[in-house]
Protein backbone atom coordinates (compact mmCIF):
# COMPACT_ATOMS: atom_id res chain seq x y z
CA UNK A 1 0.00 0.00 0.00
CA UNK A 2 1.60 3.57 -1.11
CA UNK A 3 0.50 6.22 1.06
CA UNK A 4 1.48 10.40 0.91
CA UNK A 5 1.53 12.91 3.07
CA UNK A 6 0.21 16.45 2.47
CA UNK A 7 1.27 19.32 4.66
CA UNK A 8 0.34 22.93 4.62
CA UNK A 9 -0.02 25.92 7.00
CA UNK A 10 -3.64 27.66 7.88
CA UNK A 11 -4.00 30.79 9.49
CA UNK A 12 -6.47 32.13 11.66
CA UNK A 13 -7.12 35.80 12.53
CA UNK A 14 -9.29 35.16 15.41
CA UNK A 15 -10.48 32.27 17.62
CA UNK A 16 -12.84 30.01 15.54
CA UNK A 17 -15.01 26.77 16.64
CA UNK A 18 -14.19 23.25 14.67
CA UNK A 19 -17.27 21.70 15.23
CA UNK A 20 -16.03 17.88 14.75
CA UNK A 21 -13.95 19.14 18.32
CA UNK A 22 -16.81 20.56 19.54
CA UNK A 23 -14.33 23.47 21.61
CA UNK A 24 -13.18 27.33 20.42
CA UNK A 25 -9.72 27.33 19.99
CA UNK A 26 -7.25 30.11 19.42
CA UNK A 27 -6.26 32.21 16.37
CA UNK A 28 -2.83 31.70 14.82
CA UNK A 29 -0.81 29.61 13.01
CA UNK A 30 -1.80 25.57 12.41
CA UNK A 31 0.32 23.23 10.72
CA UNK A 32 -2.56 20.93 8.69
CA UNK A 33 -0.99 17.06 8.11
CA UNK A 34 -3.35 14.76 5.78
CA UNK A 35 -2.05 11.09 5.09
CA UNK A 36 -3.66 9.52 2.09
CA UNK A 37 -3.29 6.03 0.43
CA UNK A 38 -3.19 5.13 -3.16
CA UNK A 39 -6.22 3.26 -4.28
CA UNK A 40 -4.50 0.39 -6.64
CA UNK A 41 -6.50 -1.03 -9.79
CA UNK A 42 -7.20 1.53 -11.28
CA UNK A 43 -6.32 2.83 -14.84
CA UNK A 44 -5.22 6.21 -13.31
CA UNK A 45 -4.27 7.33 -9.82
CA UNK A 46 -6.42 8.13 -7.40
CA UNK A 47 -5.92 8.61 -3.69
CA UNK A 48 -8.34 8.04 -0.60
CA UNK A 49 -8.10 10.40 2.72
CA UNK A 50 -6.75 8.56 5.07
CA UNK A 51 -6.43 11.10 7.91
CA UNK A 52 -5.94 14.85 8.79
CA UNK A 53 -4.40 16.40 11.39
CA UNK A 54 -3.99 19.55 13.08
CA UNK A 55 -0.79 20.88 15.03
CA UNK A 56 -0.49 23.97 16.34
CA UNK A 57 3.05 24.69 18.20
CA UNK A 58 3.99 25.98 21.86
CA UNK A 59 4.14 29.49 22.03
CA UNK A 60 6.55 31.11 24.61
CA UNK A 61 3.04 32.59 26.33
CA UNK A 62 0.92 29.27 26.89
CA UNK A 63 1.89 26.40 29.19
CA UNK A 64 4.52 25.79 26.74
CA UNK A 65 2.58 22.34 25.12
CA UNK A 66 1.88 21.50 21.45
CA UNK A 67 -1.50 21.21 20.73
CA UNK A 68 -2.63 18.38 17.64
CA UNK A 69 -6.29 17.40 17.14
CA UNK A 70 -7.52 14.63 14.55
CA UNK A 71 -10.25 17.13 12.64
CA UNK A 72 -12.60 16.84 9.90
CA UNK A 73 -11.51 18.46 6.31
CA UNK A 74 -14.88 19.39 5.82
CA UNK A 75 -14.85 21.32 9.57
CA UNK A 76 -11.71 22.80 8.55
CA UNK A 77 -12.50 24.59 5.42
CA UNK A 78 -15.93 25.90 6.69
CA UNK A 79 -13.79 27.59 9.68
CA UNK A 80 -11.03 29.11 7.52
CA UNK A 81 -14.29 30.31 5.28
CA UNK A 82 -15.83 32.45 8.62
CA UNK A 83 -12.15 33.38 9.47
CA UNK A 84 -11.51 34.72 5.90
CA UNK A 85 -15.60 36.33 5.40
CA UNK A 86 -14.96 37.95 8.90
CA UNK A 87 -11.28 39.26 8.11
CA UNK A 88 -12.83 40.38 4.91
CA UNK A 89 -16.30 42.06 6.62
CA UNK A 90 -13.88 43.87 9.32
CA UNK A 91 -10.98 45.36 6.88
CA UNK A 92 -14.59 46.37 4.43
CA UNK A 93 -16.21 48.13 8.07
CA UNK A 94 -12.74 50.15 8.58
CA UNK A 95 -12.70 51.24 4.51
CA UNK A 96 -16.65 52.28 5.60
CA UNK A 97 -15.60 54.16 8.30
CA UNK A 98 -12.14 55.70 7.04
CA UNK A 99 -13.83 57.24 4.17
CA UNK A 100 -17.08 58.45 6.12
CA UNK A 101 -14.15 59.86 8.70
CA UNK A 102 -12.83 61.83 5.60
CA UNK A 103 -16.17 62.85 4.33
CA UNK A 104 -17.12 64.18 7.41
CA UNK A 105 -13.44 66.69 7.69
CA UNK A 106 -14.44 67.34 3.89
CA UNK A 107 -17.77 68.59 5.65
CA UNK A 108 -16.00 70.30 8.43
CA UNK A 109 -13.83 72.63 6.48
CA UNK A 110 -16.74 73.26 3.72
CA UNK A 111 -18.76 74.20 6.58
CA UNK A 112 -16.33 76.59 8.44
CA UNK A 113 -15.47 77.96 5.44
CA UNK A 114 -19.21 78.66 4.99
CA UNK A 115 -19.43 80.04 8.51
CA UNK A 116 -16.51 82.71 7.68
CA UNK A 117 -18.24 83.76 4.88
CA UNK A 118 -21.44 84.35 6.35
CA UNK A 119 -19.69 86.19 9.49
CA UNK A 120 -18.17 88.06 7.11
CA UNK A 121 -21.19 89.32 5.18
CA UNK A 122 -22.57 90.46 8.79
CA UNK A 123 -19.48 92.50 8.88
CA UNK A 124 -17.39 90.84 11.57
CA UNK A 125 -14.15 90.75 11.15
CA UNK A 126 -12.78 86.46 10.28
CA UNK A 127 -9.27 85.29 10.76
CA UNK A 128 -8.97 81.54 9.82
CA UNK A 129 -7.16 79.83 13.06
């Protein structure tokens, strides 16, 4: 029996649920492991999921221990989806609210502007601070 081993790195901007663990864990860096075996007899190669694995290292601030979890694939991708949607929703909400910060010193200065003006037509005398 031929088997492989896949291994990538997932990131996650905040805490997320994996349902198949049923607990929240935290954001960061995971190291994602999936061993697969070659499925012989057939006229082209084809390869069945065997298991995956999650690993996610010590970090100088925890308790110093290595976390790994047996997780569904399926799980995993539909977290990394809500990580990504929300990363995407908050860095949308802060374009939203850096250009209605902007339009609102646009309004500011139009409407000081418009205040001098006025004072000035009443005949007081206006000098811009």
């Amino acid at each position: 029996m031929t088997t492989r081993t896949i291994n990538k790195t997932v990131t996650f901007e905040k805490p997320f649920l994996l349902g198949s663990l049923g607990k929240k864990l935290p954001a960061g860096d995971y190291e994602v492991v999936t061993e697969e075996e070659l499925l012989e007899g057939l006229s082209f190669y084809a390869y069945r999921r065997l298991q995956t694995y999650m690993y996610r290292q010590a970090t100088p601030d925890k308790s110093g221990l290595a976390q790994s979890y047996v997780v569904d694939p399926a799980d995993l991708d539909a977290a990394l989806a809500r990580d990504q949607a929300a990363a995407k929703q908050k860095v949308d909400e802060d374009d939203d609210h850096a250009a209605t910060a902007h339009t609102t010193e646009k309004d500011m200065k139009f409407s000081d502007r418009e205040a001098m003006e006025r004072a000035s037509d009443d005949g007081m005398r206006v000098e811009p601070g």
